[in-house]
PDB file of N, CA and C in Angstrom:
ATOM      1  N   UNK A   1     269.531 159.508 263.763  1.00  0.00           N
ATOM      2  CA  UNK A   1     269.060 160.623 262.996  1.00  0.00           C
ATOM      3  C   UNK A   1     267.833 161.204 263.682  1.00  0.00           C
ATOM      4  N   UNK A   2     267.702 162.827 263.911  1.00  0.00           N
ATOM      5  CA  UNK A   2     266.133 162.956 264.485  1.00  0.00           C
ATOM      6  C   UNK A   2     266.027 163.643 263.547  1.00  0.00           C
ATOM      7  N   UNK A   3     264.003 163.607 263.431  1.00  0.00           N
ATOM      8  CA  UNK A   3     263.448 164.347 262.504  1.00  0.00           C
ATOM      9  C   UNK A   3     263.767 165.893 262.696  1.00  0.00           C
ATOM     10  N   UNK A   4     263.817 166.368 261.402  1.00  0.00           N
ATOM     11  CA  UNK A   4     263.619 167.951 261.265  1.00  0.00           C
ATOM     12  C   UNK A   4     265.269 168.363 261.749  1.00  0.00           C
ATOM     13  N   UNK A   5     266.002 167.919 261.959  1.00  0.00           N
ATOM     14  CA  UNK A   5     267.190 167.740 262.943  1.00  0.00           C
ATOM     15  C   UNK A   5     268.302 167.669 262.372  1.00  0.00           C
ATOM     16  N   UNK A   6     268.666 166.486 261.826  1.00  0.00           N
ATOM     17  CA  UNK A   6     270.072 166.261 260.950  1.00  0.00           C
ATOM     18  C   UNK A   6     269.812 165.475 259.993  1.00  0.00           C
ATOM     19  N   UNK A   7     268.535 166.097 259.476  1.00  0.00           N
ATOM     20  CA  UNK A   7     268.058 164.778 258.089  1.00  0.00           C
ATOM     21  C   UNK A   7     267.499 165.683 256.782  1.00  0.00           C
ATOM     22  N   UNK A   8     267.702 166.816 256.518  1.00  0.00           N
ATOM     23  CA  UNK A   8     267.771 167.266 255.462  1.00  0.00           C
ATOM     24  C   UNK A   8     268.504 167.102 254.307  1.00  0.00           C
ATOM     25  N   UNK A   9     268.429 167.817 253.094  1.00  0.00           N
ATOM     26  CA  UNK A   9     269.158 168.075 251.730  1.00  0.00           C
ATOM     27  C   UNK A   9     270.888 168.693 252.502  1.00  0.00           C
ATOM     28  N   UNK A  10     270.815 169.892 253.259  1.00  0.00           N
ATOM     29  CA  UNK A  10     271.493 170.571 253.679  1.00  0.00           C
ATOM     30  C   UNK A  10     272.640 170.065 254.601  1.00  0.00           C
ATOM     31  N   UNK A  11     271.576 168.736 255.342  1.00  0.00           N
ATOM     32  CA  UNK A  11     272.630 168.170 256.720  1.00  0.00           C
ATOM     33  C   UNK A  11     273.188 167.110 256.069  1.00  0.00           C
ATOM     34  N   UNK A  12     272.427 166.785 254.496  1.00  0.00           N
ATOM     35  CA  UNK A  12     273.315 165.579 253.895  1.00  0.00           C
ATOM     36  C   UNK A  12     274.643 166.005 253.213  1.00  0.00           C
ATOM     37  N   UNK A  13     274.260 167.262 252.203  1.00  0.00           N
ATOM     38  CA  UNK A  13     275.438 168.051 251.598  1.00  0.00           C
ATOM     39  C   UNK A  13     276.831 168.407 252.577  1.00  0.00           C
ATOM     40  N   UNK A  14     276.723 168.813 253.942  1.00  0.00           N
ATOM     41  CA  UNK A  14     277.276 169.053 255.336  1.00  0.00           C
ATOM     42  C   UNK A  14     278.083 168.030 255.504  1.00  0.00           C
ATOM     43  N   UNK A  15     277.780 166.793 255.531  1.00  0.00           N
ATOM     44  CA  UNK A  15     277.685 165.716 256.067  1.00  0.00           C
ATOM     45  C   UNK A  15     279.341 165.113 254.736  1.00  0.00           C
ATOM     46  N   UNK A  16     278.320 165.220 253.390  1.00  0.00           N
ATOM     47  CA  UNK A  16     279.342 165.124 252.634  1.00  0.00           C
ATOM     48  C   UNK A  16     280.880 165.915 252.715  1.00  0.00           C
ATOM     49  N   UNK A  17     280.814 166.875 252.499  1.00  0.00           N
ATOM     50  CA  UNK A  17     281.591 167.775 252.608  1.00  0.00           C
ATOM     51  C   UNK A  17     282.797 167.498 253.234  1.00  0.00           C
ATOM     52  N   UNK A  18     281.707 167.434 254.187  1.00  0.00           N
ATOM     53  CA  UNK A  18     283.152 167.457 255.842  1.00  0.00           C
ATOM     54  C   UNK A  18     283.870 166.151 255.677  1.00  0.00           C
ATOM     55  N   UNK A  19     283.036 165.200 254.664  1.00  0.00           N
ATOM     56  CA  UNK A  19     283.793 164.036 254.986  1.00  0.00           C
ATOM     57  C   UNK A  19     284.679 163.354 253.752  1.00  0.00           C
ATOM     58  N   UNK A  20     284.744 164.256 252.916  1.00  0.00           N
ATOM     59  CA  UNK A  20     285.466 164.207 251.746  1.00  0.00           C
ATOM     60  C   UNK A  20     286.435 163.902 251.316  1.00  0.00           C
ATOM     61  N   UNK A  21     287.121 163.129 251.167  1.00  0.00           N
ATOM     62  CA  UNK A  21     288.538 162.920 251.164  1.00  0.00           C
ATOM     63  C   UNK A  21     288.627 161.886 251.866  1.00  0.00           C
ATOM     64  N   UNK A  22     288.064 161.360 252.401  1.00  0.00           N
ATOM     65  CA  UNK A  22     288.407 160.312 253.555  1.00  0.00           C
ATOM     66  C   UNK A  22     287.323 159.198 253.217  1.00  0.00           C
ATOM     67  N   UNK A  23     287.960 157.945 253.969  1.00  0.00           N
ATOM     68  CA  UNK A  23     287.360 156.748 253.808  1.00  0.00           C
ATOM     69  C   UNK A  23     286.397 155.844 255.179  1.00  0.00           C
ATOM     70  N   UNK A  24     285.681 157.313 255.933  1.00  0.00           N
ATOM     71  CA  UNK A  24     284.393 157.162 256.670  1.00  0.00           C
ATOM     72  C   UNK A  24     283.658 156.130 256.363  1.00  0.00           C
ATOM     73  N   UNK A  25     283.476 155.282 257.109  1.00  0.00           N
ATOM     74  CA  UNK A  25     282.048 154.567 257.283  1.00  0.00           C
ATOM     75  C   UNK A  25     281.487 155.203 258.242  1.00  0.00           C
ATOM     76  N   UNK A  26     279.624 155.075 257.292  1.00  0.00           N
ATOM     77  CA  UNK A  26     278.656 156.014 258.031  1.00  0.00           C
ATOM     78  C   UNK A  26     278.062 155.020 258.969  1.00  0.00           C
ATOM     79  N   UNK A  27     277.598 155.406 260.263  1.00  0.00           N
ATOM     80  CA  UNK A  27     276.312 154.223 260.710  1.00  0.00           C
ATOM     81  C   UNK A  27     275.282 154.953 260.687  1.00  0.00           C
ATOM     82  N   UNK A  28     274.317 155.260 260.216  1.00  0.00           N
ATOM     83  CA  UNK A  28     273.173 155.811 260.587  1.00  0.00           C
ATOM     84  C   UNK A  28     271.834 155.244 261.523  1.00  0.00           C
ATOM     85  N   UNK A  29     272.199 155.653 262.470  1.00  0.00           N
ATOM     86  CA  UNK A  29     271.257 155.308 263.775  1.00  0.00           C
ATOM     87  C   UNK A  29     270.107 155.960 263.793  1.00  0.00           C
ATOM     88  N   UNK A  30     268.623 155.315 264.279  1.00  0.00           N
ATOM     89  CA  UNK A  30     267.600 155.777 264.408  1.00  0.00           C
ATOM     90  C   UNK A  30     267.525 156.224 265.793  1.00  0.00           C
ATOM     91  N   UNK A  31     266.927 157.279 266.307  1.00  0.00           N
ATOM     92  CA  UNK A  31     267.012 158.057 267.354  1.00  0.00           C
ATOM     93  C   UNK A  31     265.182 156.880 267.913  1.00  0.00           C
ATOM     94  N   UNK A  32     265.855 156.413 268.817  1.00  0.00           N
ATOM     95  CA  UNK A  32     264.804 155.785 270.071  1.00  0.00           C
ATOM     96  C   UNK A  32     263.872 156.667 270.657  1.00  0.00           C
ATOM     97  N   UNK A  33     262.945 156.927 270.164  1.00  0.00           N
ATOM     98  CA  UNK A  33     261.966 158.253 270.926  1.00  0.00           C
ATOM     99  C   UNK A  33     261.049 157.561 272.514  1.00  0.00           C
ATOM    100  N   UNK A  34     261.555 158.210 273.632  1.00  0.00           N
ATOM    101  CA  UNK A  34     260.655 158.169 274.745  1.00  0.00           C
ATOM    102  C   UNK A  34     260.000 159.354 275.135  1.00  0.00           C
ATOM    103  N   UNK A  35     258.817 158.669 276.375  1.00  0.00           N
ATOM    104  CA  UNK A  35     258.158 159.790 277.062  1.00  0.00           C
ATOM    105  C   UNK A  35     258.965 160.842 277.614  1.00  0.00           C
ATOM    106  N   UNK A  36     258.158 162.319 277.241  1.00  0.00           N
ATOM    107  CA  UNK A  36     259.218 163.071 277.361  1.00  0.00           C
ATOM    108  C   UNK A  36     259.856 163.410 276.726  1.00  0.00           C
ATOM    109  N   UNK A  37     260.590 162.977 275.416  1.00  0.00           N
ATOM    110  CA  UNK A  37     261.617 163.445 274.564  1.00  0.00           C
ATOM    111  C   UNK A  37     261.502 164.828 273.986  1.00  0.00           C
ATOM    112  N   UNK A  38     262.089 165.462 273.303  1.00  0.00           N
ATOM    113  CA  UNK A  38     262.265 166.866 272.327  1.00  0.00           C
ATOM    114  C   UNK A  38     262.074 165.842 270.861  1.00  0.00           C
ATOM    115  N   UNK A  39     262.834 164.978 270.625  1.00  0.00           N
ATOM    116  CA  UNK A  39     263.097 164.838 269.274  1.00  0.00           C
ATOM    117  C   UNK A  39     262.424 163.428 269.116  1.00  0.00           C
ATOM    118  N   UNK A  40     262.092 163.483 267.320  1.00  0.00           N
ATOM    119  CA  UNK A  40     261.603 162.153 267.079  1.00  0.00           C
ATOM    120  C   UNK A  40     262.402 161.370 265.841  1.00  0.00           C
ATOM    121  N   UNK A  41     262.510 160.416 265.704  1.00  0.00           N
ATOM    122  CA  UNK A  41     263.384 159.494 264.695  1.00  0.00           C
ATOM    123  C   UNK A  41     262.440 159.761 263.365  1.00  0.00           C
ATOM    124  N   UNK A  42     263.824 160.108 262.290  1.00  0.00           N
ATOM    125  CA  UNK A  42     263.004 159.912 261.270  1.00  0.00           C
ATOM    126  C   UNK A  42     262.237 158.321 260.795  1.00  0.00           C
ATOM    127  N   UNK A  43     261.797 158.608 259.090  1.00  0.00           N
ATOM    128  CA  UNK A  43     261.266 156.886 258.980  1.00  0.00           C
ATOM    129  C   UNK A  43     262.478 156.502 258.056  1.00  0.00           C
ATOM    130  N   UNK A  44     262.053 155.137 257.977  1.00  0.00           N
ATOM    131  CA  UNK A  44     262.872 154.421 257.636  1.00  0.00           C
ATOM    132  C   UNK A  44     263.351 154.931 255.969  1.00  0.00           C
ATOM    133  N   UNK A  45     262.134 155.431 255.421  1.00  0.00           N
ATOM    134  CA  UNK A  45     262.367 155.864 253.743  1.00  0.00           C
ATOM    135  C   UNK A  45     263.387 156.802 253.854  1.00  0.00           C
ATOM    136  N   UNK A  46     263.110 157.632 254.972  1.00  0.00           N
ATOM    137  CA  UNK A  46     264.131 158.932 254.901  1.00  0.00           C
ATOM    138  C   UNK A  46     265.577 158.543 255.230  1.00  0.00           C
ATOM    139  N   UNK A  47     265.842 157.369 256.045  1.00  0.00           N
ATOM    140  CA  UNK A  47     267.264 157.244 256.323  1.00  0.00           C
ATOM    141  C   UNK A  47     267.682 155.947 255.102  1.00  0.00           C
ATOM    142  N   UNK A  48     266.685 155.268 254.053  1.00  0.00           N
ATOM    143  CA  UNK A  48     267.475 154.678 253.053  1.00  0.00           C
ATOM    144  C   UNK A  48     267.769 155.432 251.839  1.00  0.00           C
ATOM    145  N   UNK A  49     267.166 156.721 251.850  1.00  0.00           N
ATOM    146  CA  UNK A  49     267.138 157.722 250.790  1.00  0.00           C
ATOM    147  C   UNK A  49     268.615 158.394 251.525  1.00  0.00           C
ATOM    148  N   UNK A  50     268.870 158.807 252.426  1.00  0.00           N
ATOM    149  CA  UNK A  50     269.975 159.355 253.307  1.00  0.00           C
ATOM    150  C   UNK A  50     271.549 158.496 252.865  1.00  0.00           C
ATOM    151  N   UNK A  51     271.298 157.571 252.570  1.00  0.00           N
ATOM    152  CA  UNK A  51     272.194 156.332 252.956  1.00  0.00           C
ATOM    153  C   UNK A  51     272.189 156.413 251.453  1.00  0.00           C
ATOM    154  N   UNK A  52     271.236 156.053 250.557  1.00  0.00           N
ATOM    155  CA  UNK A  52     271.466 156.283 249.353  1.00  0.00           C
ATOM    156  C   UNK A  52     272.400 157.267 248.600  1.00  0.00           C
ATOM    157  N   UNK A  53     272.011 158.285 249.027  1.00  0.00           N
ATOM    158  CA  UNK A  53     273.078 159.558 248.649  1.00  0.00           C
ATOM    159  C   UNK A  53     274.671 159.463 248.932  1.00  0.00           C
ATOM    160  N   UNK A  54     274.299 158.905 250.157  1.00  0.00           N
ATOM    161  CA  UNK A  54     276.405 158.894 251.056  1.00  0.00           C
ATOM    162  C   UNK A  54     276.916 158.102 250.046  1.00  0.00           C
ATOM    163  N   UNK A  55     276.105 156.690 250.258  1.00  0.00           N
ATOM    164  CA  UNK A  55     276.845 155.365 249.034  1.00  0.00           C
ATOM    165  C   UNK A  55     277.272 156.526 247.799  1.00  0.00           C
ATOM    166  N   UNK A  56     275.717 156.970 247.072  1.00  0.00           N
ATOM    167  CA  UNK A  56     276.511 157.856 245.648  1.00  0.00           C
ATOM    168  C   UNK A  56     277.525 158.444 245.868  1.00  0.00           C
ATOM    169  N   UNK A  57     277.660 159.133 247.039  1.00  0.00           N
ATOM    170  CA  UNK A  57     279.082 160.152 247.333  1.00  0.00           C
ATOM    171  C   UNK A  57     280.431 158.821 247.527  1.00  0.00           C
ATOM    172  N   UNK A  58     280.471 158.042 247.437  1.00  0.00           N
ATOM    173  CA  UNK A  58     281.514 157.086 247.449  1.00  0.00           C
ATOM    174  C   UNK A  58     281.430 156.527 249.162  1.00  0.00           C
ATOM    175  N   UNK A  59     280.298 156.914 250.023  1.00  0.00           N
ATOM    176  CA  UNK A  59     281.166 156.357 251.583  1.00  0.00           C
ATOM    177  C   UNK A  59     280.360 154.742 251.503  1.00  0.00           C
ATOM    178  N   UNK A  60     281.286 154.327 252.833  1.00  0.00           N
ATOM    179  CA  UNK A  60     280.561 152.799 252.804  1.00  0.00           C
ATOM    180  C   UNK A  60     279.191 153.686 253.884  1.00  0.00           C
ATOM    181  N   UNK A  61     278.066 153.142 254.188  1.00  0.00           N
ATOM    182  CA  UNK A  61     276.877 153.094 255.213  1.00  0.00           C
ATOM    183  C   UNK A  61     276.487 152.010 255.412  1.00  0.00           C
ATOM    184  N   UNK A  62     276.229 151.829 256.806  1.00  0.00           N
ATOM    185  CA  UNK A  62     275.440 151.170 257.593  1.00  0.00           C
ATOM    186  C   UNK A  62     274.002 151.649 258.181  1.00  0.00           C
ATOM    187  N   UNK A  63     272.993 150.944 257.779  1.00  0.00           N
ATOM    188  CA  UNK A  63     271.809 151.818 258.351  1.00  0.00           C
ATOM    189  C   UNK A  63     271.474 151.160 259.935  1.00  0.00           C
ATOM    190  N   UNK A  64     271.676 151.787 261.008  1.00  0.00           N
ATOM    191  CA  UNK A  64     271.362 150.710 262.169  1.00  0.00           C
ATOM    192  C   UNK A  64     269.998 150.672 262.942  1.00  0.00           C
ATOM    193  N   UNK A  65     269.170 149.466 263.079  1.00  0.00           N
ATOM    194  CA  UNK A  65     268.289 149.278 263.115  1.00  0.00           C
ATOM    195  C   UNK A  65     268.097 148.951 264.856  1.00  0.00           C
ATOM    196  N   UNK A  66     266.987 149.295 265.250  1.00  0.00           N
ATOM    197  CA  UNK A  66     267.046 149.469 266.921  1.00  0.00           C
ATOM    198  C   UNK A  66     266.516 147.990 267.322  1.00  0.00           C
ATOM    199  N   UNK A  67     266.730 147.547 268.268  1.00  0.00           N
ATOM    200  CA  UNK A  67     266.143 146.012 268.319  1.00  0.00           C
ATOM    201  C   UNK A  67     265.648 146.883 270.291  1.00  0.00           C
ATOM    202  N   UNK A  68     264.657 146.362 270.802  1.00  0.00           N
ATOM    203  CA  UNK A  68     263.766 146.577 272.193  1.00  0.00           C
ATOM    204  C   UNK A  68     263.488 147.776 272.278  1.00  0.00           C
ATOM    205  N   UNK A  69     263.079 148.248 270.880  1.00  0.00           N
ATOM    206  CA  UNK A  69     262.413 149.680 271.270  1.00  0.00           C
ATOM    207  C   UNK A  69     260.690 149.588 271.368  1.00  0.00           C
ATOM    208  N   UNK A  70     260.187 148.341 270.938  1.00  0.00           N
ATOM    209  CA  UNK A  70     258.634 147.617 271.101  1.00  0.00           C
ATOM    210  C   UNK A  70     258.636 147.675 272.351  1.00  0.00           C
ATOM    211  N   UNK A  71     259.622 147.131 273.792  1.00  0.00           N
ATOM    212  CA  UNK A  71     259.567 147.192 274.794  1.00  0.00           C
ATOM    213  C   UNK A  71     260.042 148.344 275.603  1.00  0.00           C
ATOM    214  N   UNK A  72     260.260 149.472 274.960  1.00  0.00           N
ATOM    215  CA  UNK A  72     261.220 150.647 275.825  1.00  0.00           C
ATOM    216  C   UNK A  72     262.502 150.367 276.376  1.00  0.00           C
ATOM    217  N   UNK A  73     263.340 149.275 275.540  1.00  0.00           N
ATOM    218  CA  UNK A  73     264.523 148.935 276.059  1.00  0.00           C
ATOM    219  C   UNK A  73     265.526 148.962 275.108  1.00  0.00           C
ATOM    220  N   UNK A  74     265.825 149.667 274.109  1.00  0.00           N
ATOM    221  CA  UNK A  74     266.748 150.020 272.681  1.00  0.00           C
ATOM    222  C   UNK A  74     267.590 150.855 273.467  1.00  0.00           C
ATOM    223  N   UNK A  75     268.714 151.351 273.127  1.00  0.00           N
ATOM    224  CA  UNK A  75     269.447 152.503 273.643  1.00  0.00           C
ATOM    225  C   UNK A  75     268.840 153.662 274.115  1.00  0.00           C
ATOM    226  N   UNK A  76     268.714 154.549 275.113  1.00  0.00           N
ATOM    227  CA  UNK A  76     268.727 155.647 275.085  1.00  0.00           C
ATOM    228  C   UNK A  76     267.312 155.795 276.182  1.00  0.00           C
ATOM    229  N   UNK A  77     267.168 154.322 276.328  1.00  0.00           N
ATOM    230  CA  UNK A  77     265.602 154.649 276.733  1.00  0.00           C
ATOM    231  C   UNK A  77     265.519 153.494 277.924  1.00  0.00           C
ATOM    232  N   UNK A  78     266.706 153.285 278.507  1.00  0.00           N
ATOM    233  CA  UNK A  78     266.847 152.514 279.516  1.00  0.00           C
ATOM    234  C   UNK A  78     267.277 153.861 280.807  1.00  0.00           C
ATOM    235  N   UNK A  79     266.457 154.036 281.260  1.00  0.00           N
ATOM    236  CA  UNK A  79     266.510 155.163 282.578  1.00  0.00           C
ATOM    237  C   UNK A  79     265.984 154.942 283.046  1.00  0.00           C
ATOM    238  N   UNK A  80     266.242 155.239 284.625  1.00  0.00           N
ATOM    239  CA  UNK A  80     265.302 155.485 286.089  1.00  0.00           C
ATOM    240  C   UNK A  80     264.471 156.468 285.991  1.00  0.00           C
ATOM    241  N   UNK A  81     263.466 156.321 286.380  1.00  0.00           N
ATOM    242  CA  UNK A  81     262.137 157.587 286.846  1.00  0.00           C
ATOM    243  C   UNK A  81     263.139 158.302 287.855  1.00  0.00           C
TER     244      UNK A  81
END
């Protein structure tokens, strides 16, 4: 999820919508922020409030939690200079 990005009222309603009818499991991933980036990860309140809503809408969610992002080594953030 990045902030300001795909974590609104709007991108949740969206989100629902499109996925309606169907038996989606969500994962909701925190976006790994490095030097350099455009975008930043929301917090954690915002993606269990996020996750909260889907569950109400009937989907299963997973909230996924980054493990070596203390060290710059989580997904996304393993690159060469």
């Amino acid at each position: 999820m990045l902030k300001g990005i795909n974590d609104g009222p709007e991108d949740l309603a969206a989100l629902i919508e499109f996925l309606h009818g169907t038996e989606a499991h969500i994962n909701l991933i925190q976006f790994n922020p490095h030097p350099g980036a455009q975008f930043e990860p929301v917090s954690k309140e915002v993606r269990e409030v996020f996750a909260d809503e889907l569950k109400r809408a009937g989907f299963k969610v997973t909230l996924r939690y980054s493990l070596g992002d203390d060290i710059a080594a989580a997904c996304g953030q393993l690159a060469g200079n």
